[in-house]
Protein backbone atom coordinates (compact mmCIF):
# COMPACT_ATOMS: atom_id res chain seq x y z
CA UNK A 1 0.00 0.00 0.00
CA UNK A 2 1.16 3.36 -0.77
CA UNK A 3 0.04 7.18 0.04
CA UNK A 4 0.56 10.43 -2.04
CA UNK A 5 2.87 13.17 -0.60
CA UNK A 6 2.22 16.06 -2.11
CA UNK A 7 5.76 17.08 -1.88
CA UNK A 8 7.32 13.55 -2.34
CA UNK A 9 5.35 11.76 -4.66
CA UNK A 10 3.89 8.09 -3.43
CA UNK A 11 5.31 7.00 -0.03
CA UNK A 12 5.06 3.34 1.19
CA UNK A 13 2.76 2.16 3.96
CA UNK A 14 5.30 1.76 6.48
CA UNK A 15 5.69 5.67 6.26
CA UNK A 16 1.88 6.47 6.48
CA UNK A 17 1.91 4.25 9.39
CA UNK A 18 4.67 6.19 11.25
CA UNK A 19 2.24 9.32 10.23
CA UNK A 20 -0.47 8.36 11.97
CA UNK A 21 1.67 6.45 15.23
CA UNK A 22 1.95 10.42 16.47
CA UNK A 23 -1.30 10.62 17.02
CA UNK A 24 -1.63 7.04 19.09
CA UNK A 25 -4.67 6.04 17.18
CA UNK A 26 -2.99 3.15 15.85
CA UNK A 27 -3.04 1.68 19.61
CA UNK A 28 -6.55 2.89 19.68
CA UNK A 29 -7.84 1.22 16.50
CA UNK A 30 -6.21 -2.52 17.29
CA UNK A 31 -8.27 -2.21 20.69
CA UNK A 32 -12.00 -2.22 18.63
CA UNK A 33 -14.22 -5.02 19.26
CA UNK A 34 -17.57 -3.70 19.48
CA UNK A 35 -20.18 -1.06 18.00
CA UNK A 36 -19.86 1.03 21.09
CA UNK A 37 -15.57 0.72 20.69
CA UNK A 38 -16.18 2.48 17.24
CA UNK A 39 -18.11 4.72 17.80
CA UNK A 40 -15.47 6.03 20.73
CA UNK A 41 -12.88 5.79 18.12
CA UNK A 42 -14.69 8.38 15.67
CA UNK A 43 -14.75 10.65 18.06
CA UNK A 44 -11.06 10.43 18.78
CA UNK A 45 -10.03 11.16 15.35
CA UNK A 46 -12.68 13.91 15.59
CA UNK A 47 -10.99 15.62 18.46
CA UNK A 48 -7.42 14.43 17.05
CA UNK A 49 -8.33 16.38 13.67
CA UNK A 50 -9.47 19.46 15.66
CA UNK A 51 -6.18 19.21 17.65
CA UNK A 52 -4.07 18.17 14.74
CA UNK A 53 -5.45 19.43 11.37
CA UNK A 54 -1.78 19.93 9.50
CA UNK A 55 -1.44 15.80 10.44
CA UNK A 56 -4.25 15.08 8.38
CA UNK A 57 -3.94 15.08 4.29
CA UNK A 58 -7.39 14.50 3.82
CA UNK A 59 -9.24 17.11 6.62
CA UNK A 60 -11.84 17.73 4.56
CA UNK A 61 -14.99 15.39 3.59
CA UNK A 62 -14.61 15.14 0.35
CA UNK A 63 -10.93 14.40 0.45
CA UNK A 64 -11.41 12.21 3.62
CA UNK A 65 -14.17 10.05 2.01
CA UNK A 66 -12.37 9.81 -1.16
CA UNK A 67 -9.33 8.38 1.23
CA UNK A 68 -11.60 6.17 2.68
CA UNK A 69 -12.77 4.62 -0.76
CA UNK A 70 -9.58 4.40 -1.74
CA UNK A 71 -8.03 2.16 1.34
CA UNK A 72 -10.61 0.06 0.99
CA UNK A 73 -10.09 -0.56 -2.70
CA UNK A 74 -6.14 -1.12 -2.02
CA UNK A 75 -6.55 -2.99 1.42
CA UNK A 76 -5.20 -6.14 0.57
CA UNK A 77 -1.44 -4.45 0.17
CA UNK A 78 -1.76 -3.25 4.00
CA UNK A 79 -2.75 -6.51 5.14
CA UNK A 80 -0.31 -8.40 2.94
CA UNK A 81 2.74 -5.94 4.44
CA UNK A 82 1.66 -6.51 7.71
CA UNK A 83 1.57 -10.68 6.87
CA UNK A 84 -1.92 -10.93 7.14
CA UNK A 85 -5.20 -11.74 5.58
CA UNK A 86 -7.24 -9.74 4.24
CA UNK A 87 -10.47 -9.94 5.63
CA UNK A 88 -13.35 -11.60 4.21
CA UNK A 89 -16.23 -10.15 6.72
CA UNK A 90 -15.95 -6.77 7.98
CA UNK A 91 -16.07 -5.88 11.64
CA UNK A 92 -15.93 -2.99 13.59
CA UNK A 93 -12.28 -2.59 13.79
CA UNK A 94 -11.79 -2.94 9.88
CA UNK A 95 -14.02 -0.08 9.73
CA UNK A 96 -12.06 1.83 11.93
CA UNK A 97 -8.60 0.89 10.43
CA UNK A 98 -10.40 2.26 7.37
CA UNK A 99 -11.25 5.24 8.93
CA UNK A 100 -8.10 6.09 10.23
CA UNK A 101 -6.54 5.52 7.03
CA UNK A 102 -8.69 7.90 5.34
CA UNK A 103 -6.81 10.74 7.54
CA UNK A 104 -3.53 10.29 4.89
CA UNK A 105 -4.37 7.67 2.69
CA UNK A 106 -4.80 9.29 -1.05
């Protein structure tokens, strides 16, 4: 999986990781089990883009959605880097690894 810097071109996963690690929702996001766990989790990422709007690429809702679309389509490259499968089901904490993607993902 890649992600678009504006300023350097496509950068690899393991970058857009590190991106996001600053704001510790990548801890957050591997703790979602449940409805109620996601729905926490989108509001984090709403506070964390009120508190940290230059971290996020896509801050607006067309940008952020269209980040969101695209993850999803390329989803199988982040699972395959991190040696896993991709899922077959959703559940509430692909949605939110989706979501949280969508802040850089491009």
């Amino acid at each position: 999986m890649e992600v678009h810097d504006p300023e350097r071109g496509r950068v690899h996963s393991r970058e857009m990781s590190m991106a996001t690690a600053k704001s510790g929702m990548n801890e957050h996001v591997a703790t979602i089990q449940s409805r109620d766990d996601l729905a926490g989790f989108a509001r984090d990422l709403i506070d964390d883009l009120r508190a940290n709007p230059s971290a996020w690429e896509n801050g607006t809702l067309d940008t952020f959605l269209d980040g969101f679309a695209a993850w999803l389509e390329d989803m199988d490259g982040y699972y395959k880097n991190r040696g896993e499968a991709t899922p077959t089901e959703p559940n509430w904490r692909l949605i939110g690894e989706a979501l949280l993607a969508a802040k850089v993902y491009e």
